[in-house]
N, C-alpha and C. Protein backbone atom coordinates (compact mmCIF):
# COMPACT_ATOMS: atom_id res chain seq x y z
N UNK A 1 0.85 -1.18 0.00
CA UNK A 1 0.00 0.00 0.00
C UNK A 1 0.89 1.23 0.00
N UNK A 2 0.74 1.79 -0.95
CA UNK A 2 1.67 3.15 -0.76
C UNK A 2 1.40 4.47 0.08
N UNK A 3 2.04 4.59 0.46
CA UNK A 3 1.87 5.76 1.78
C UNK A 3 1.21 7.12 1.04
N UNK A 4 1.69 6.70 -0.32
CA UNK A 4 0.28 8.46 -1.23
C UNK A 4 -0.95 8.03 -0.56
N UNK A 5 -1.55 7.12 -0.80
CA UNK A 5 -2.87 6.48 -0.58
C UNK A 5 -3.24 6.69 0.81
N UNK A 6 -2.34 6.71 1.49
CA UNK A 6 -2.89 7.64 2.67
C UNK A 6 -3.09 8.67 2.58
N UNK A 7 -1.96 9.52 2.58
CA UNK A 7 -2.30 11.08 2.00
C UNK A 7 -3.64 11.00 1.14
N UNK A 8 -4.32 10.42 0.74
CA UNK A 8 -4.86 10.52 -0.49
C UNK A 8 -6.11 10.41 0.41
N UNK A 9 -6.07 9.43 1.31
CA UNK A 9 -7.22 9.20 2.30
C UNK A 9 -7.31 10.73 3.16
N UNK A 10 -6.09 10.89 3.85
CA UNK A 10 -6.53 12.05 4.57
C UNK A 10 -6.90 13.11 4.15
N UNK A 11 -6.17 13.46 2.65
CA UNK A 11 -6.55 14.33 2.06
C UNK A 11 -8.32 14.70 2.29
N UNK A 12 -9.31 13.26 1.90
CA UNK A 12 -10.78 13.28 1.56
C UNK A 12 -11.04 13.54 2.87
N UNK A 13 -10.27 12.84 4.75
CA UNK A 13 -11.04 13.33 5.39
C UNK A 13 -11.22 14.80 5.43
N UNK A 14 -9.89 15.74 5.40
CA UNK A 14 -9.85 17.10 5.61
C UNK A 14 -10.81 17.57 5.20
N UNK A 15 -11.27 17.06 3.88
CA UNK A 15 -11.98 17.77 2.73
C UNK A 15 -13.58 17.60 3.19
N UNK A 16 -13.96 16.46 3.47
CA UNK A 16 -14.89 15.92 4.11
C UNK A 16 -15.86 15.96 5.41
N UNK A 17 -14.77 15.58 6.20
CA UNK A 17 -15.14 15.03 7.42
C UNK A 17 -14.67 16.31 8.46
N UNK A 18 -13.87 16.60 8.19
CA UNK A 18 -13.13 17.75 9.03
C UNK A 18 -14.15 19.08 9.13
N UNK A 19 -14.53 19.74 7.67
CA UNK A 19 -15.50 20.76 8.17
C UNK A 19 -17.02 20.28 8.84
N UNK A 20 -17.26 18.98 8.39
CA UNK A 20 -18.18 19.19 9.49
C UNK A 20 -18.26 19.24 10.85
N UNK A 21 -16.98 18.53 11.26
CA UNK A 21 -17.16 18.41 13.09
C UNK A 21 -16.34 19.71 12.95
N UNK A 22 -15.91 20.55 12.86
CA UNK A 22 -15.66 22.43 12.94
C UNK A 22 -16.92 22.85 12.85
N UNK A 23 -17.84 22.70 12.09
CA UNK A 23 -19.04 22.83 12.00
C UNK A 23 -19.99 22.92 13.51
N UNK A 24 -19.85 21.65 13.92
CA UNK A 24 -20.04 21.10 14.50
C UNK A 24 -19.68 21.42 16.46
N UNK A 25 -18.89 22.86 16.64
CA UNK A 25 -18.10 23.00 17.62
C UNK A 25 -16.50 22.12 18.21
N UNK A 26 -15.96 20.89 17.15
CA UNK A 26 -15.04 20.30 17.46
C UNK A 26 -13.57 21.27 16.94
N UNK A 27 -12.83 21.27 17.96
CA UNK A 27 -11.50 22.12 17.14
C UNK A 27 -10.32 21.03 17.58
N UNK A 28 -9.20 21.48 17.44
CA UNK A 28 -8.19 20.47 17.16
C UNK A 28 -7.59 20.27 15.74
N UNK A 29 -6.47 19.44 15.53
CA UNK A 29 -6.21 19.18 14.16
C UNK A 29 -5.74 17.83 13.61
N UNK A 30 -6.01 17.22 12.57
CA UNK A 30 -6.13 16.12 12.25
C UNK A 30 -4.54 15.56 12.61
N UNK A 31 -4.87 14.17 13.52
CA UNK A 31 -6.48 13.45 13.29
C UNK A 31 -7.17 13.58 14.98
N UNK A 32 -6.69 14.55 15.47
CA UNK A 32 -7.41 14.57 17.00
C UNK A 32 -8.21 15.67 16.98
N UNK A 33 -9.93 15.79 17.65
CA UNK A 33 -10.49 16.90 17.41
C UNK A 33 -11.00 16.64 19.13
N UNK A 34 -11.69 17.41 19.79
CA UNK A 34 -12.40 17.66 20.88
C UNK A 34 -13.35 18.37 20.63
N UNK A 35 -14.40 18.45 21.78
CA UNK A 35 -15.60 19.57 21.98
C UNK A 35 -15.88 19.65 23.14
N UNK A 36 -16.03 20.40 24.13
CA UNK A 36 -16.09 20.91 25.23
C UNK A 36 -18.15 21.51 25.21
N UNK A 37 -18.34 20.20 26.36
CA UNK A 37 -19.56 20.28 26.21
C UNK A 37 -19.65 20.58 28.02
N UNK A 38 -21.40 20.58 28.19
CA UNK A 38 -21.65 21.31 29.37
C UNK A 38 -20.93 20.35 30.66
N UNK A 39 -21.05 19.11 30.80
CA UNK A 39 -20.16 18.36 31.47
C UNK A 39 -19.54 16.76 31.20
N UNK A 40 -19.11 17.37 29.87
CA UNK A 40 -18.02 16.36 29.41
C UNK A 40 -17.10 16.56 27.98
N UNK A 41 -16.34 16.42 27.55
CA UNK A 41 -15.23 17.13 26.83
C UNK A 41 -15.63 15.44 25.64
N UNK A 42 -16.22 15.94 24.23
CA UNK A 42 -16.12 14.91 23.25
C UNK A 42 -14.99 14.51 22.43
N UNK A 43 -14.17 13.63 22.15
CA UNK A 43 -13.41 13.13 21.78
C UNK A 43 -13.19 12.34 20.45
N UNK A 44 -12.76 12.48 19.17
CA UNK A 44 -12.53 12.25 17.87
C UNK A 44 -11.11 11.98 17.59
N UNK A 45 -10.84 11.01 17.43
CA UNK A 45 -9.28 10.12 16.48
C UNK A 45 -9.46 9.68 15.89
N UNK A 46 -8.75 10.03 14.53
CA UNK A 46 -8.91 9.05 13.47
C UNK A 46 -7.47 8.47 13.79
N UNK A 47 -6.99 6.87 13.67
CA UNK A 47 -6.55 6.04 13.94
C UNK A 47 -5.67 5.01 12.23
N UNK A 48 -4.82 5.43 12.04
CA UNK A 48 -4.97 4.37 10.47
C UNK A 48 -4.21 3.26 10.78
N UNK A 49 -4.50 2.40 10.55
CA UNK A 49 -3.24 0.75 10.46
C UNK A 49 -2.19 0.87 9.66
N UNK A 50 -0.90 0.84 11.12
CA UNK A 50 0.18 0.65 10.13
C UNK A 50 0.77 0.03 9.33
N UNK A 51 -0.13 -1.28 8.98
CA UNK A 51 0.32 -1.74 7.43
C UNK A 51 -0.32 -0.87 6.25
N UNK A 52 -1.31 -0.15 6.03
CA UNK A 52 -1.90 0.33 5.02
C UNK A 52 -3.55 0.33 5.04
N UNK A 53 -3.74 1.09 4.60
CA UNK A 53 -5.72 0.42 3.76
C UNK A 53 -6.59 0.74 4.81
N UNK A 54 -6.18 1.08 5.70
CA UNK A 54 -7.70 1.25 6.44
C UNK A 54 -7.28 2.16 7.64
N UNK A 55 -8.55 2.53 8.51
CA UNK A 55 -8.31 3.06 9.35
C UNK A 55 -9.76 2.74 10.53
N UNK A 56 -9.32 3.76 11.54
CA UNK A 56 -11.01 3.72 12.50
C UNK A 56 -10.96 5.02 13.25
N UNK A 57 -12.39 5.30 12.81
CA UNK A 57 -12.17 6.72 13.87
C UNK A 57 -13.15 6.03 15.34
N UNK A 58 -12.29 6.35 16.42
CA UNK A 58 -12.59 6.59 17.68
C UNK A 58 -12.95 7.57 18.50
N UNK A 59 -14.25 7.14 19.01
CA UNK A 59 -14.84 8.31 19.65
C UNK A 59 -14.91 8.06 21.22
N UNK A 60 -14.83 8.93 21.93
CA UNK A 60 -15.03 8.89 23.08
C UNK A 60 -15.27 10.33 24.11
N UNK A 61 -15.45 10.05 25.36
CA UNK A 61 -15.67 11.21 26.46
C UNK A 61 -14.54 11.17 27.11
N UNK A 62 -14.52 12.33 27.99
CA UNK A 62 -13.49 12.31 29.28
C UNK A 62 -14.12 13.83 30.31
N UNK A 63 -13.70 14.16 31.22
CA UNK A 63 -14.25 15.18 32.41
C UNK A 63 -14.23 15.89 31.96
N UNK A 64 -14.70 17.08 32.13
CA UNK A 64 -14.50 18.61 31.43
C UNK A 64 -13.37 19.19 31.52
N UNK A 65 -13.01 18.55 33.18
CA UNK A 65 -10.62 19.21 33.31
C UNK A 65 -10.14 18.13 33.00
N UNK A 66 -10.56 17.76 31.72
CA UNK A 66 -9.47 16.41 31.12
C UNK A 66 -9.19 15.39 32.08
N UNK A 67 -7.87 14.88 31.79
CA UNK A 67 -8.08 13.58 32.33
C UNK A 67 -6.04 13.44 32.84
N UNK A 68 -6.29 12.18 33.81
CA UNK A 68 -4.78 12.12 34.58
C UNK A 68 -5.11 10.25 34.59
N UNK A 69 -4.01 10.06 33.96
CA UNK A 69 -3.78 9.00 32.92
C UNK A 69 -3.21 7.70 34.74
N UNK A 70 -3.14 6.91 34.15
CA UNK A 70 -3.25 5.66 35.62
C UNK A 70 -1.83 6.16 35.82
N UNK A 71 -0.82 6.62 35.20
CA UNK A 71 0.76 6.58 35.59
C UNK A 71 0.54 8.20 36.45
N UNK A 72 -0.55 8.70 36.31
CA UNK A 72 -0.42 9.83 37.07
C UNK A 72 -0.30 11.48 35.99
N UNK A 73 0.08 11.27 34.90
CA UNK A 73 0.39 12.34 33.95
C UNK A 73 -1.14 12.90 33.69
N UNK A 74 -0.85 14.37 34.30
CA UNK A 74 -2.64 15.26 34.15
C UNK A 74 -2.69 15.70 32.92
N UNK A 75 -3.36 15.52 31.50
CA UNK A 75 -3.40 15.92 30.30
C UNK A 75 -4.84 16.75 30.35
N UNK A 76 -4.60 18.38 30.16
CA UNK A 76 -5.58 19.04 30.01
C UNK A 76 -6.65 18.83 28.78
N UNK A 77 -7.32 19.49 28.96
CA UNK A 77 -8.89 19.50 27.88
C UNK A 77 -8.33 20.17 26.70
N UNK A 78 -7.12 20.95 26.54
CA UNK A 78 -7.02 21.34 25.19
C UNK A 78 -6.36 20.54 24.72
N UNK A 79 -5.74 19.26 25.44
CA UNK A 79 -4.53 18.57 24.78
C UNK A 79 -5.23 17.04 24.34
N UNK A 80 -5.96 16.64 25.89
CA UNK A 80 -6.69 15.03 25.63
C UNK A 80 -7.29 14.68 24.25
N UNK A 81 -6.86 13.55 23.88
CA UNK A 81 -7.16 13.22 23.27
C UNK A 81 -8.20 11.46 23.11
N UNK A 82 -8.41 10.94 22.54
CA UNK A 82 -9.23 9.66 22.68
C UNK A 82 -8.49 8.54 23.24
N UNK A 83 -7.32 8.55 22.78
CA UNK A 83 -6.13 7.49 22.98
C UNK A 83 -5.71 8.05 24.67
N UNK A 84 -6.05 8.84 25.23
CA UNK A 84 -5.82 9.47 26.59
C UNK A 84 -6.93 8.80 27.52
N UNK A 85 -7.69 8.18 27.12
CA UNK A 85 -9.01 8.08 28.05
C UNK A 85 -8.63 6.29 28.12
N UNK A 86 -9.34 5.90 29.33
CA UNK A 86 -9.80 4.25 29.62
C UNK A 86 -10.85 3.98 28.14
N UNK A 87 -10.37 2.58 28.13
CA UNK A 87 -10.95 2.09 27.32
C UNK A 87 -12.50 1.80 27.50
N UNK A 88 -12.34 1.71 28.78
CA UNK A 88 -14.71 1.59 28.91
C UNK A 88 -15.22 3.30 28.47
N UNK A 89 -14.18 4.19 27.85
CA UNK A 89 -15.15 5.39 27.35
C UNK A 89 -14.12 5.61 26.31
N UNK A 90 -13.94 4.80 25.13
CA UNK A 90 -13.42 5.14 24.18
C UNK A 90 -15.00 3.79 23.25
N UNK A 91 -15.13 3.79 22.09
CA UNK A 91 -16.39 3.30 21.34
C UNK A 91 -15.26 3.54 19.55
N UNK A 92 -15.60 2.50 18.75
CA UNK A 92 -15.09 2.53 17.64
C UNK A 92 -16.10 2.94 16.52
N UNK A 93 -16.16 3.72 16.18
CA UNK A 93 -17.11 3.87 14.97
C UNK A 93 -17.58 2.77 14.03
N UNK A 94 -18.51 1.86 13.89
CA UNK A 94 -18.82 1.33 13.23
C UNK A 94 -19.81 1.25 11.86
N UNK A 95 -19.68 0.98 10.63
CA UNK A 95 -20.96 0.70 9.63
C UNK A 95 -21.95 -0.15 10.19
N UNK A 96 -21.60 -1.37 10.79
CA UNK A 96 -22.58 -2.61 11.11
C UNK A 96 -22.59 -2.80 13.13
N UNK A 97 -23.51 -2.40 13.26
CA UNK A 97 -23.67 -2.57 14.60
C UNK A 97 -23.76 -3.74 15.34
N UNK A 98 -24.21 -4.94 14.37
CA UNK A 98 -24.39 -6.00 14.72
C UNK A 98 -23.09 -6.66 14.95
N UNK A 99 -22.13 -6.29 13.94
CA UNK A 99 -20.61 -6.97 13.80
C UNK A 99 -19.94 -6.01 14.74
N UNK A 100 -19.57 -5.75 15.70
CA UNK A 100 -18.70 -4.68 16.47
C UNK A 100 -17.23 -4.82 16.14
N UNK A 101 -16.87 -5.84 15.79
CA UNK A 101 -15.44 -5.82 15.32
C UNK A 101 -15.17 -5.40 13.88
N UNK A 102 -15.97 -5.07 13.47
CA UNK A 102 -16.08 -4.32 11.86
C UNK A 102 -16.01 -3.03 11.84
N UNK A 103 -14.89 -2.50 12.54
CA UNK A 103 -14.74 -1.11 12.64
C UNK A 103 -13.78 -0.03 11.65
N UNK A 104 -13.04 -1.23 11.31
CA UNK A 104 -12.28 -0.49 9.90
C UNK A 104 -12.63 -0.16 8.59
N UNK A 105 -12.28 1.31 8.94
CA UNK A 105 -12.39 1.75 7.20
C UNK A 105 -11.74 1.26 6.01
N UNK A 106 -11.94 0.99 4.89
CA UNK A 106 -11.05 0.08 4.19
C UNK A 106 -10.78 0.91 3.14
N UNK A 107 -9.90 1.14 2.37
CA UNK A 107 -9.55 2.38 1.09
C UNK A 107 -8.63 1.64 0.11
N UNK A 108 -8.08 0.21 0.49
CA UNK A 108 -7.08 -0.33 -0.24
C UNK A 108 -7.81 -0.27 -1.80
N UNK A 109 -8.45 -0.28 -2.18
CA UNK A 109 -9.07 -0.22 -3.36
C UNK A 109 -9.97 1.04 -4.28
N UNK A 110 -9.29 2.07 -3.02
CA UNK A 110 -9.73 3.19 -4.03
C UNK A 110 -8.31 3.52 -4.86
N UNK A 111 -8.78 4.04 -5.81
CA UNK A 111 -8.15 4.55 -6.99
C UNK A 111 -7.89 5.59 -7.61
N UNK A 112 -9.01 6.42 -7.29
CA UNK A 112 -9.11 8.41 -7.12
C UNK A 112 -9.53 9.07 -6.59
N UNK A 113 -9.42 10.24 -6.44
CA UNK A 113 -9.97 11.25 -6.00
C UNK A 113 -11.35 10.64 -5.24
N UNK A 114 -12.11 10.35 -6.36
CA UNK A 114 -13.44 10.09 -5.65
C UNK A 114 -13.63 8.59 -4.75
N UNK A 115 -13.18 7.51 -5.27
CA UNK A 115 -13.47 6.58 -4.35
C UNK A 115 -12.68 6.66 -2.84
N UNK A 116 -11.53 8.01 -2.47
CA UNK A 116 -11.19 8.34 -1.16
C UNK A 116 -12.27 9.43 -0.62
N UNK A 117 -13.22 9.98 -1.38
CA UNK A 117 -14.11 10.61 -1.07
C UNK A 117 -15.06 10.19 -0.51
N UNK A 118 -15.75 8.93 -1.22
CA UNK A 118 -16.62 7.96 -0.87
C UNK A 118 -16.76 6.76 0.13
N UNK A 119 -15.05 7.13 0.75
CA UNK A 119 -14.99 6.66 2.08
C UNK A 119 -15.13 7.40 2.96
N UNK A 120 -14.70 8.39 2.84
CA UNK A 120 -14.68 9.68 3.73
C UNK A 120 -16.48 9.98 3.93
N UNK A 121 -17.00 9.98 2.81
CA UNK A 121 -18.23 10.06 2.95
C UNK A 121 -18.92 9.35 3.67
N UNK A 122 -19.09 8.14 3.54
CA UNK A 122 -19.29 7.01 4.78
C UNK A 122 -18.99 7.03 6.06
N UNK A 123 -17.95 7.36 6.67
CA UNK A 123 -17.61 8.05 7.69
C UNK A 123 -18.49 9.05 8.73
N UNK A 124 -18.64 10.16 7.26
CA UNK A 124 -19.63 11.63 7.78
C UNK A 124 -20.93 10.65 8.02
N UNK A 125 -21.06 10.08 7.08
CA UNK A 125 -22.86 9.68 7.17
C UNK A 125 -23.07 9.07 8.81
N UNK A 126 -22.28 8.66 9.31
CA UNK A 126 -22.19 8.00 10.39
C UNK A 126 -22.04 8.99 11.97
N UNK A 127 -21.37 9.98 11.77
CA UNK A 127 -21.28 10.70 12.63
C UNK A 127 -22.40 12.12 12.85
N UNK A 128 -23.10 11.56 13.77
CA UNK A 128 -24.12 12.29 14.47
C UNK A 128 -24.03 13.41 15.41
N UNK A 129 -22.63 13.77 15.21
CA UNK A 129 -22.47 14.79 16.04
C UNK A 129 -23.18 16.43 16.05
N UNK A 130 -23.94 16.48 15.30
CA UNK A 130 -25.02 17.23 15.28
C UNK A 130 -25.94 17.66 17.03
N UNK A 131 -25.93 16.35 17.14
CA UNK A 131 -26.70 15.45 18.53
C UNK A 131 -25.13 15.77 19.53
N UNK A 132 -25.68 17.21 20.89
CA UNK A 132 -24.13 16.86 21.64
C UNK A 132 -23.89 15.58 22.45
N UNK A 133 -25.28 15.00 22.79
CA UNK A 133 -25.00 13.94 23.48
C UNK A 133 -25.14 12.59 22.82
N UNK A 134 -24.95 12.67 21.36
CA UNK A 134 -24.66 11.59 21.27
C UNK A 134 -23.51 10.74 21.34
N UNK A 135 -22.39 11.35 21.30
CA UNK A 135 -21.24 10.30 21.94
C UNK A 135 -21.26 9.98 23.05
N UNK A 136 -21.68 10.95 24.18
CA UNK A 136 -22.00 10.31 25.57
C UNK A 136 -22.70 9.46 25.56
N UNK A 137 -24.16 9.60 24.81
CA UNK A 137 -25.00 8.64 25.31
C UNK A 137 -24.62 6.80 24.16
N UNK A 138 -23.51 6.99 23.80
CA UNK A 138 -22.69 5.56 23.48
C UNK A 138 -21.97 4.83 24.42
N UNK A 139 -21.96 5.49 25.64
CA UNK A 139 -21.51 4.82 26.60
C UNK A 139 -22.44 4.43 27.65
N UNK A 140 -23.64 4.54 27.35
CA UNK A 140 -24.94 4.27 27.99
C UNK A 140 -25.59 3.24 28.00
């Protein structure tokens, strides 16, 4: 898998996926975004596999004064990120709800412009962040 093809992927999220959660109140910069909600701070990583072809975006919560990691290190709310939080409040974005281990995005087979679009697109369709509590209420 050639490492353009990533670029090529991130390229579509920027293009994509990125203005909507800005849209959306999330700031940060790819691939970590946050949102600072009334009492809990929302959490966005996109994640890619380091062999190639795919990726997963991870969503999760953490406190509103961020979070202090089990070794003790206090990582503020402008810095936390998803990969900063326990795993019982991190959630993988999925297409198929039924399959939970089907969380990867797959791109090895796009070819242009548009079929990295049309992943990226899939992605957006999925994220409800419109709704502030809907990533919280994924841990519900």
């Amino acid at each position: 898998m050639a490492s353009n093809d990533r670029l090529n992927m991130t390229n579509a999220l920027k293009k994509i996926v990125v203005p909507y959660l800005r849209e959306h109140g999330f700031k940060g910069s790819f691939p970590h975004f946050r949102r600072k909600n009334e009492d809990n701070i929302d959490l966005i990583t996109f994640q890619f596999n380091r062999y190639g072809g795919s990726f997963v975006v991870v969503l999760a919560i953490c406190p509103i004064e961020g979070v202090t990691t089990s070794w003790g290190e206090e990582i503020p709310p402008s810095k936390v990120t998803a990969h900063d939080v326990g795993i019982d409040y991190r959630y993988r974005l999925t297409e198929n709800i039924k399959e939970s281990n089907e969380t990867w995005f797959n791109y090895e087979d796009a070819k242009n412009e548009e079929d990295f679009d049309l992943v990226a697109s899939r992605v957006l369709s999925l994220l409800h962040v419109s709704d502030r509590n809907w990533i919280k209420n994924l841990f519900k």
